[in-house]
C-alpha atoms as a PDB file:
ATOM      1  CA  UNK A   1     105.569 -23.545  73.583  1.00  0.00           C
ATOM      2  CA  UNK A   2     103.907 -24.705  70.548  1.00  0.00           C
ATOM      3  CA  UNK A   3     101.132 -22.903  68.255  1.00  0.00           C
ATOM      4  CA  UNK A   4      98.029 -23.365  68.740  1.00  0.00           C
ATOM      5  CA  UNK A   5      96.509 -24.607  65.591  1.00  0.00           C
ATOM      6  CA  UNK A   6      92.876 -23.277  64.836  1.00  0.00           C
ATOM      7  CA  UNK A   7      90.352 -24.938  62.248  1.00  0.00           C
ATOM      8  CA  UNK A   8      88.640 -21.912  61.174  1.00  0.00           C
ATOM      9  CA  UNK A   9      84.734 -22.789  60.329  1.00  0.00           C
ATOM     10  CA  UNK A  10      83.301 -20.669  57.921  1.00  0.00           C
ATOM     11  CA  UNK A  11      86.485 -19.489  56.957  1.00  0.00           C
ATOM     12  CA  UNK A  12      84.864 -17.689  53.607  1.00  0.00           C
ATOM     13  CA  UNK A  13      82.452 -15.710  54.663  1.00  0.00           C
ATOM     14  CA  UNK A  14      82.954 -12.142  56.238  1.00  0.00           C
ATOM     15  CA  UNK A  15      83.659 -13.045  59.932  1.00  0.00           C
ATOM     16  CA  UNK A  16      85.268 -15.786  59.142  1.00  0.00           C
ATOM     17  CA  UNK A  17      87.557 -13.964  56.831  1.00  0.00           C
ATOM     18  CA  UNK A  18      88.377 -12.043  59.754  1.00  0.00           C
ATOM     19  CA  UNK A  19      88.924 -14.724  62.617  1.00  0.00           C
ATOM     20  CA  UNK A  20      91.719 -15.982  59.737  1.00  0.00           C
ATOM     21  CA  UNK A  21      93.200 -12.566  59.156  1.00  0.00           C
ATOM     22  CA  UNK A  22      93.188 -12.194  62.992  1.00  0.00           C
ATOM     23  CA  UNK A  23      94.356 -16.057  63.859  1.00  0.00           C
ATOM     24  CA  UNK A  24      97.257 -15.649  61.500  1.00  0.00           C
ATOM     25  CA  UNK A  25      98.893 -12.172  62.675  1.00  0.00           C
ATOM     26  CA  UNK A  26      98.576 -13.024  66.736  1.00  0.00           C
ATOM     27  CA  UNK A  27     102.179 -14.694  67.674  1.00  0.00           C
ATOM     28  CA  UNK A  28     102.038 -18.326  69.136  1.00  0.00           C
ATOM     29  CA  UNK A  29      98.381 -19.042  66.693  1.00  0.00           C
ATOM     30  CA  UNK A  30      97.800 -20.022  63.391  1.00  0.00           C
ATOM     31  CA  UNK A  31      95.176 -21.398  61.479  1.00  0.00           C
ATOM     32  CA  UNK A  32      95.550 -25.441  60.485  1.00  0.00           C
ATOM     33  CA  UNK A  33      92.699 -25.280  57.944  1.00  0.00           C
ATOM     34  CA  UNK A  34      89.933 -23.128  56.672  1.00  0.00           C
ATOM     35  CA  UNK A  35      86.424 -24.669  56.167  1.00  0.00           C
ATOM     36  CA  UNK A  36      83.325 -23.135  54.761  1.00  0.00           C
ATOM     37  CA  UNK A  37      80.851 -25.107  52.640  1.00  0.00           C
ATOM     38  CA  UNK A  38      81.074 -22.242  49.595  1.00  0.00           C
ATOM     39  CA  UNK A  39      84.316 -22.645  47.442  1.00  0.00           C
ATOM     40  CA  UNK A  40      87.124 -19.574  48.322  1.00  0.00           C
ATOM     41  CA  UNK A  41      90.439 -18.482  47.782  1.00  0.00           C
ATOM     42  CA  UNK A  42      92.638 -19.155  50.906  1.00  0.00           C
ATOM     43  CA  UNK A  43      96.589 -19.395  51.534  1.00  0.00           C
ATOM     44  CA  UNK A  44      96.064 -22.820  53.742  1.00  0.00           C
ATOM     45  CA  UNK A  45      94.712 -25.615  53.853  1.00  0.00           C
ATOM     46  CA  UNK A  46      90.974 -25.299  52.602  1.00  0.00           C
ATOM     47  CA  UNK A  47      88.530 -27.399  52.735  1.00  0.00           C
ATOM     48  CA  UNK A  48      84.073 -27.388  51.855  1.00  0.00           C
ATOM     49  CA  UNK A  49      83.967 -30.304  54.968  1.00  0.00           C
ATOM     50  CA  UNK A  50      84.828 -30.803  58.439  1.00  0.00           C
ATOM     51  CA  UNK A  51      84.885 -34.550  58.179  1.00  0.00           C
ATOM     52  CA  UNK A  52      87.570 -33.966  55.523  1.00  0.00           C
ATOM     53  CA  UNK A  53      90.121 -31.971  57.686  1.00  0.00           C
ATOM     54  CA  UNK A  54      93.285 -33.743  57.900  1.00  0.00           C
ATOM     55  CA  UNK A  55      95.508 -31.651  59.803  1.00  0.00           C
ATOM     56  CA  UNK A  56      96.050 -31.841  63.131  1.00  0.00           C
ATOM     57  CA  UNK A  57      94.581 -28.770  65.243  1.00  0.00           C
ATOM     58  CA  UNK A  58      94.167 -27.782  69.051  1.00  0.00           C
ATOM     59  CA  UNK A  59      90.778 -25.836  68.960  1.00  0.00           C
ATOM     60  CA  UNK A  60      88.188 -24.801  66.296  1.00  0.00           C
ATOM     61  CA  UNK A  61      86.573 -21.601  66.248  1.00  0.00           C
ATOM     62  CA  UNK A  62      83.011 -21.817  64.327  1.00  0.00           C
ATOM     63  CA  UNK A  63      81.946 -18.093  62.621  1.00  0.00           C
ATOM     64  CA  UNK A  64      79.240 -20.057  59.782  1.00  0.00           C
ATOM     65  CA  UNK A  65      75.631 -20.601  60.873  1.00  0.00           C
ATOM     66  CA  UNK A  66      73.726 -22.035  63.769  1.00  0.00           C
ATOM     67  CA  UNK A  67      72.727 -25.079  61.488  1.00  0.00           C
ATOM     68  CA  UNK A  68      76.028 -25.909  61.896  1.00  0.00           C
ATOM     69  CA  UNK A  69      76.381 -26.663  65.439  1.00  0.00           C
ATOM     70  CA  UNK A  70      75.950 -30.520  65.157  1.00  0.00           C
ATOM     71  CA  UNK A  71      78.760 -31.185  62.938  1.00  0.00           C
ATOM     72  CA  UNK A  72      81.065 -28.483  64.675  1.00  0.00           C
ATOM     73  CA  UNK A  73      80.188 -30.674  67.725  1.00  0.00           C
ATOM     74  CA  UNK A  74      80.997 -33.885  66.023  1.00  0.00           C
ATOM     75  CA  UNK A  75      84.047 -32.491  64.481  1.00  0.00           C
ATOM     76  CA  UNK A  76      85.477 -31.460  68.235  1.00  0.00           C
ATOM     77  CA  UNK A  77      84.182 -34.515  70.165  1.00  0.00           C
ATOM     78  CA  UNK A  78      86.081 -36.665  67.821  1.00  0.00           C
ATOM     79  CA  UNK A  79      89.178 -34.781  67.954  1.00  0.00           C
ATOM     80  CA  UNK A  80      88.955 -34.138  71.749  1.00  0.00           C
ATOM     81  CA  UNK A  81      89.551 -30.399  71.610  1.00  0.00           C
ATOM     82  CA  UNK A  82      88.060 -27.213  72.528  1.00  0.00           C
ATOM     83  CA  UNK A  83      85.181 -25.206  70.275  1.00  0.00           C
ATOM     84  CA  UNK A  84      84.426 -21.838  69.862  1.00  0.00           C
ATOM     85  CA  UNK A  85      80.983 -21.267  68.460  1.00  0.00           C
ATOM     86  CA  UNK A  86      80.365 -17.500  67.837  1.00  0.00           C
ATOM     87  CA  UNK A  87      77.288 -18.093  65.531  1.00  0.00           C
ATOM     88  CA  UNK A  88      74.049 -16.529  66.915  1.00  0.00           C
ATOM     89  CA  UNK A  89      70.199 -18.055  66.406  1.00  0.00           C
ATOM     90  CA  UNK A  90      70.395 -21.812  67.348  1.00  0.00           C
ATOM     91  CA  UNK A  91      67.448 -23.384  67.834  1.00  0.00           C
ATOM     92  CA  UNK A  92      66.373 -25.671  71.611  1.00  0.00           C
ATOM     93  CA  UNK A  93      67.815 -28.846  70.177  1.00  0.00           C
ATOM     94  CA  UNK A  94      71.151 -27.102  69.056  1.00  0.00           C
ATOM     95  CA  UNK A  95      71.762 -25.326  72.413  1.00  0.00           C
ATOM     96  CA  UNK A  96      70.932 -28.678  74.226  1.00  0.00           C
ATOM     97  CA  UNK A  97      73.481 -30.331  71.527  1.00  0.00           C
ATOM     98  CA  UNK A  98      76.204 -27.710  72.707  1.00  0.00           C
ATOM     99  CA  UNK A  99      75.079 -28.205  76.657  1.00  0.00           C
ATOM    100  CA  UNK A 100      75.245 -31.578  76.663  1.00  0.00           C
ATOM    101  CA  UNK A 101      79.060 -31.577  74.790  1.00  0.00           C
ATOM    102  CA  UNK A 102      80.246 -28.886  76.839  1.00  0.00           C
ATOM    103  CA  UNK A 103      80.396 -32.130  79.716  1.00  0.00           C
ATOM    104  CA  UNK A 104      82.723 -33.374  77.592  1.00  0.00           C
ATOM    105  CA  UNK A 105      84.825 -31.090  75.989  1.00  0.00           C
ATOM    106  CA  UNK A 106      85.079 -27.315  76.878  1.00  0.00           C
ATOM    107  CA  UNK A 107      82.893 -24.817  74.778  1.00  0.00           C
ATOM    108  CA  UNK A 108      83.145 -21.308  74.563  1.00  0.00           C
ATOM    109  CA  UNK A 109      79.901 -19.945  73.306  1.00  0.00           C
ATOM    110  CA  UNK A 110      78.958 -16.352  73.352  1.00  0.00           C
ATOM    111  CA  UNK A 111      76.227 -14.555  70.814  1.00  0.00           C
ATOM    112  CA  UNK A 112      78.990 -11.637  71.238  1.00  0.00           C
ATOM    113  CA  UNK A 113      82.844 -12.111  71.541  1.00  0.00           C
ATOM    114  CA  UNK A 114      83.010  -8.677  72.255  1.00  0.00           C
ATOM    115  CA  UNK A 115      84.491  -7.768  75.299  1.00  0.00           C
ATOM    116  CA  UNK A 116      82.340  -4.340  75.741  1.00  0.00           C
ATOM    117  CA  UNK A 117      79.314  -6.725  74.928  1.00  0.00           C
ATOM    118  CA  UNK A 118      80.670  -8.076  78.715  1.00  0.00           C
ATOM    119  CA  UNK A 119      80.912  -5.268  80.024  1.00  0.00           C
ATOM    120  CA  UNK A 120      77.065  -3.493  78.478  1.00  0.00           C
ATOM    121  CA  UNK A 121      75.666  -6.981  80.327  1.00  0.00           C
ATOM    122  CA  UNK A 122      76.944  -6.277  83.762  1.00  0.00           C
ATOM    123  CA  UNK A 123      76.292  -2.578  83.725  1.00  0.00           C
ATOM    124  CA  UNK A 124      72.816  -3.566  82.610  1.00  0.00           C
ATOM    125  CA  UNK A 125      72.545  -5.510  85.702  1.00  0.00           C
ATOM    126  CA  UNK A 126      73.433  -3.079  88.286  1.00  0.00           C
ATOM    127  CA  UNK A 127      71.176  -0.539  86.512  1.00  0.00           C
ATOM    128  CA  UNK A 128      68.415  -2.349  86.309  1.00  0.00           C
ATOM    129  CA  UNK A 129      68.901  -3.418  90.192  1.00  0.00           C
ATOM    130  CA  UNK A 130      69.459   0.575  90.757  1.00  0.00           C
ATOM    131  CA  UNK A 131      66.115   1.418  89.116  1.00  0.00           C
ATOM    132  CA  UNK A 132      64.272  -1.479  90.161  1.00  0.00           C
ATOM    133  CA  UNK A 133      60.653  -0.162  89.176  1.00  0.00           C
ATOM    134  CA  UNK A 134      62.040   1.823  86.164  1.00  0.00           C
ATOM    135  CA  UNK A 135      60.905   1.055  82.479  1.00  0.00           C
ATOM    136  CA  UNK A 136      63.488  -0.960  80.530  1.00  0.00           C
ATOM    137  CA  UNK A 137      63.797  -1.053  76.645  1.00  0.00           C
ATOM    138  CA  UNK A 138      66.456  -2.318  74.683  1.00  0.00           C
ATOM    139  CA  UNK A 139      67.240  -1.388  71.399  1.00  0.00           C
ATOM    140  CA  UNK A 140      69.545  -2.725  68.710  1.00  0.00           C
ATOM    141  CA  UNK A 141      70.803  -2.243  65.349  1.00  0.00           C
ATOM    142  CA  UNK A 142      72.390  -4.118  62.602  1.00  0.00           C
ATOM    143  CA  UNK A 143      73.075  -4.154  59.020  1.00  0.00           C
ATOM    144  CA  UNK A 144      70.333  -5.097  56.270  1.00  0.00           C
ATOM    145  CA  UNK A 145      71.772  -8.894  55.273  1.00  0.00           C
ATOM    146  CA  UNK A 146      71.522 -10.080  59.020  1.00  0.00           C
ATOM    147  CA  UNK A 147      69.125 -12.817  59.426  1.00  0.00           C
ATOM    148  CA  UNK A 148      67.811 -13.363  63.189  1.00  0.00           C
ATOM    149  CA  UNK A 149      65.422 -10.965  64.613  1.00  0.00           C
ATOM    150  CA  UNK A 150      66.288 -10.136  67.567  1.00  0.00           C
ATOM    151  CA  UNK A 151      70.337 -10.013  67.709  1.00  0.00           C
ATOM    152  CA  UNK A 152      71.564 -13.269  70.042  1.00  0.00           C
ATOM    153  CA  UNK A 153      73.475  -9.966  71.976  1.00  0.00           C
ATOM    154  CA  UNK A 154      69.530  -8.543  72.296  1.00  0.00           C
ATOM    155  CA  UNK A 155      68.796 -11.658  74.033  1.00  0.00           C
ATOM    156  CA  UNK A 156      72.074 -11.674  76.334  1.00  0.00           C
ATOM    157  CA  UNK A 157      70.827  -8.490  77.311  1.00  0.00           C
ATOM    158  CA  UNK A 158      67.847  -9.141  77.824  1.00  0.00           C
ATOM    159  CA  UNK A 159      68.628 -12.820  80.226  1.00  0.00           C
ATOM    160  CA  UNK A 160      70.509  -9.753  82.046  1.00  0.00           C
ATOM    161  CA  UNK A 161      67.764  -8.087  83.086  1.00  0.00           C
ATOM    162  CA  UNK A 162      65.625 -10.895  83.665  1.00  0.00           C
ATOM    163  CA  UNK A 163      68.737 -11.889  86.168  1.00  0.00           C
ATOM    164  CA  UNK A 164      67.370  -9.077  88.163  1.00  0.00           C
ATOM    165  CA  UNK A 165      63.625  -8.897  87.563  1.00  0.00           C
ATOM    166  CA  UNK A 166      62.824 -12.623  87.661  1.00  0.00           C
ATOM    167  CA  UNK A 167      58.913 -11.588  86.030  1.00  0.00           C
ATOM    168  CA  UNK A 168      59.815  -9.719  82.935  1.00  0.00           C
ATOM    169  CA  UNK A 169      57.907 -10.472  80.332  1.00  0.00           C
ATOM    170  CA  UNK A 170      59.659  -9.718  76.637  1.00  0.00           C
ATOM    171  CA  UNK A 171      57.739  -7.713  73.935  1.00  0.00           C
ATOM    172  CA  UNK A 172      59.940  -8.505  70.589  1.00  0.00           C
ATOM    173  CA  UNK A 173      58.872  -5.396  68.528  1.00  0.00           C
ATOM    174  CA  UNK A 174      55.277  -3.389  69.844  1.00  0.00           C
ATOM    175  CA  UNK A 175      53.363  -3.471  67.426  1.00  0.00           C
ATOM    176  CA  UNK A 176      50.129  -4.021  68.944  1.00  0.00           C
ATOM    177  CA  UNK A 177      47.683  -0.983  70.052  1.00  0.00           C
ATOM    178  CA  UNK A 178      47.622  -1.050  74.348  1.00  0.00           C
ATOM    179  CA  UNK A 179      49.457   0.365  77.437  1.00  0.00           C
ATOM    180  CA  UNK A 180      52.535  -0.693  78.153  1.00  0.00           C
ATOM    181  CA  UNK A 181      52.727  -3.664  81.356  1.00  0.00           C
ATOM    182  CA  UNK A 182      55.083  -2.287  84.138  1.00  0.00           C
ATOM    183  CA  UNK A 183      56.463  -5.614  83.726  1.00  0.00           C
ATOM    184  CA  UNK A 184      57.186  -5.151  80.308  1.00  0.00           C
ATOM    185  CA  UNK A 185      60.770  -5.002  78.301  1.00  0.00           C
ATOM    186  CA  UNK A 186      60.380  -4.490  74.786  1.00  0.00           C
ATOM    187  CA  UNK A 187      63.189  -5.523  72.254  1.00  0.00           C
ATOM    188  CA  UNK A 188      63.356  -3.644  69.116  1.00  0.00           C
ATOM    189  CA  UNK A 189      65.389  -4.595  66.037  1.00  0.00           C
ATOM    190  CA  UNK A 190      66.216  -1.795  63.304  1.00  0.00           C
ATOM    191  CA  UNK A 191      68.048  -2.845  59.985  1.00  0.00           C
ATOM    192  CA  UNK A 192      70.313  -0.768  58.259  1.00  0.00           C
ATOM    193  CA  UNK A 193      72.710  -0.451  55.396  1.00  0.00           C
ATOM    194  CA  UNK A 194      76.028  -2.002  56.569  1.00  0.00           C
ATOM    195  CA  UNK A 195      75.943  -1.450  60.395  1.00  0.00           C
ATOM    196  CA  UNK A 196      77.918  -3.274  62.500  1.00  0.00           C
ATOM    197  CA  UNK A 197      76.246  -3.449  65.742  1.00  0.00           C
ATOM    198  CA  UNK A 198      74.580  -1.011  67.952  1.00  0.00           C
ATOM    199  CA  UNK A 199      73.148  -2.178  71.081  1.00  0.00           C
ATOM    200  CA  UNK A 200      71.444   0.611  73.704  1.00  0.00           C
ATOM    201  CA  UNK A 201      69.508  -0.446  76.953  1.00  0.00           C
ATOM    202  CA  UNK A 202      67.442   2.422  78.057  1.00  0.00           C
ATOM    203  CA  UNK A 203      66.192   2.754  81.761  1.00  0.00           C
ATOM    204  CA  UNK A 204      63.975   5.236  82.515  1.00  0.00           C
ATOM    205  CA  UNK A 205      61.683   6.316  85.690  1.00  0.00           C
ATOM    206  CA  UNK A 206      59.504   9.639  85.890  1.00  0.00           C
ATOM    207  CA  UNK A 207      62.217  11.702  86.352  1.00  0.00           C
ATOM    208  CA  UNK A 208      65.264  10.405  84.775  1.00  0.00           C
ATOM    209  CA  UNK A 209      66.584   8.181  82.236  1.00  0.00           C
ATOM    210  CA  UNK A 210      69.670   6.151  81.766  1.00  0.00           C
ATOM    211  CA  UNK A 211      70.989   4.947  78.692  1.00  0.00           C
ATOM    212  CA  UNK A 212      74.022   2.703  77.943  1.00  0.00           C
ATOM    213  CA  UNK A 213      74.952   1.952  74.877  1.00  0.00           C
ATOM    214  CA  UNK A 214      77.471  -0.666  73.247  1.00  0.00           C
ATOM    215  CA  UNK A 215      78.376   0.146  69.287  1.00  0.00           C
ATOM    216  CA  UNK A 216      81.055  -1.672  67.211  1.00  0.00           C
ATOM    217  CA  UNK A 217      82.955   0.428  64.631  1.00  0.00           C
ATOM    218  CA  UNK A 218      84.560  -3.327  62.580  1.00  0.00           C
ATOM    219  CA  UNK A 219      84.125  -6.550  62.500  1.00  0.00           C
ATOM    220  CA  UNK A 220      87.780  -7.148  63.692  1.00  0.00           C
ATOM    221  CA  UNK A 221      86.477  -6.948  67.259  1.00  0.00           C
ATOM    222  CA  UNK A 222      84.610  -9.767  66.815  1.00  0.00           C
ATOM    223  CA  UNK A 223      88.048 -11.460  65.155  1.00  0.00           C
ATOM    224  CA  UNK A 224      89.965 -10.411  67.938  1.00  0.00           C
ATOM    225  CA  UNK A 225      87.145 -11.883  70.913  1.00  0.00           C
ATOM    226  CA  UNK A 226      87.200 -15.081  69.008  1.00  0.00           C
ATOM    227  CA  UNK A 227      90.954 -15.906  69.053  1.00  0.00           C
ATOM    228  CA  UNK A 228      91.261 -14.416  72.309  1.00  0.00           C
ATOM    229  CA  UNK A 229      88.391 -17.018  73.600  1.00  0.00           C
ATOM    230  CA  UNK A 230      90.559 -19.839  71.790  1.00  0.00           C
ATOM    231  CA  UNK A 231      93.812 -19.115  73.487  1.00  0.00           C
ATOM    232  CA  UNK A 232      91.742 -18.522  77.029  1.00  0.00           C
ATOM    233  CA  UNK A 233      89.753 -22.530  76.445  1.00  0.00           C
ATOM    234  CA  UNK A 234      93.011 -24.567  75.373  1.00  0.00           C
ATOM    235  CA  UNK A 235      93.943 -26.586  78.198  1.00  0.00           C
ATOM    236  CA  UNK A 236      90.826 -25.919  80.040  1.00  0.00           C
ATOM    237  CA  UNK A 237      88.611 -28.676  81.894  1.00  0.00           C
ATOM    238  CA  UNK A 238      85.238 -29.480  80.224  1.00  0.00           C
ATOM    239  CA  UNK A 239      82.349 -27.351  80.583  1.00  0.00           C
ATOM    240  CA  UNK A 240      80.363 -24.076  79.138  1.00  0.00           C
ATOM    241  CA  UNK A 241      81.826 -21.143  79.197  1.00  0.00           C
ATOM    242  CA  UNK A 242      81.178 -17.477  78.438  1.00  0.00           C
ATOM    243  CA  UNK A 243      82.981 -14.192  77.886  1.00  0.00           C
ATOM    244  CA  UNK A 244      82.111 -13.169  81.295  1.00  0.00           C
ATOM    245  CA  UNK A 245      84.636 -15.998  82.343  1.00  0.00           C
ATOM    246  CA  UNK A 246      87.477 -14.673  80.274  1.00  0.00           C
ATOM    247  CA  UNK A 247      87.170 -11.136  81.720  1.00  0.00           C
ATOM    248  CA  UNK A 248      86.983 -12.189  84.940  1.00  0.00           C
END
């Protein structure tokens, strides 16, 4: 069987440093070219475009920035292959952008590639369906350079429990005098020094509480989730998938 060949998309920065690293040591992968609109070092081919890749490649795996969705699109349409889009914050028109090609081509887009991120969501769900009129909060944590507010894995979370209680309403940060609506989940986002992700759901009633918590110790997870997603869409028919689908 032949490698797969990866286009790496924001090869330069740190994830994408690390979906290289991790594309390059994982038997029947490697990486065809590196793109990232900044200027870096790299041992293949390299390249500040997507329109100017040249080599030929099975899937791409996109670690840069939301804005970059149309021309990841535009860069797998053309080719006919697979994309991985791990970038978190897209606005309406970019998730309709990634719908609407995922008829087409497949797409594997997560806010998390991590595996325990998977796991946190369904646990979430069958808590939240356990304690059906409990209070639900959900907390998370990053490092100080990360740009959206909430985390995209926040939001994952919190679809999760909407899943169950179809009339949540979302409170992104209290920060407004009043009492709490029974109806309420409130999303809170903490930034600090160089964390790599916590995420905590916290379910609580009168007389107990439940609290699960997801927390990533390296980036390599994220890596690893990534080319793990690649090898799982190659070969796949079009459509939208999710990490859920890989683990099950």
């Amino acid at each position: 069987m032949k490698d797969i060949k990866v286009v790496v998309n924001g090869a330069g920065g740190r994830m994408g440093r690390e979906v290289v690293k991790a594309v390059s040591g994982t038997p029947g992968m490697s990486v065809a070219a590196a793109v990232d609109r900044d200027s870096f070092a790299s041992d293949v081919p390299a390249y500040t475009s997507l329109s100017d890749v040249k080599e030929e490649c099975d899937v791409i795996i996109d670690f840069s920035h939301h804005t970059a969705a149309e021309s990841v699109i535009s860069f797998a349409l053309s080719r006919g292959i697979p994309a991985v889009i791990a970038t978190t914050g897209h606005t309406e028109e970019e998730r309709r952008l990634i719908t609407d090609a995922s008829k087409k081509i497949p797409i594997f887009f997560s806010a998390n590639m991590s595996v325990g991120i998977a796991l946190l969501i369904v646990l979430t769900k069958t808590a939240v369906k356990a304690f059906p009129d409990a209070d639900v909060e959900i907390v998370e944590i990053h490092h100080n350079n990360k740009l959206d507010v909430p985390s995209g894995t926040a939001l994952m979370l919190a679809e999760a429990v909407k899943d169950v209680r179809r009339d949540v309403i979302f409170r992104i940060g209290r920060h407004e005098n009043g009492k709490r609506l029974p109806e309420e989940v409130g999303i809170h986002s903490l930034r600090l020094g160089n964390t790599v992700g916590i995420h905590e759901i916290i379910i609580s009633t009168a007389n107990q509480t439940v609290t699960i918590k997801h927390e990533a110790h390296n980036r390599a997870l994220f890596a690893d989730g990534a080319v793990c997603a690649a090898k799982f869409i190659v070969g796949l028919p079009a459509g939208l998938y999710t990490v859920s689908d890989m683990i099950n």
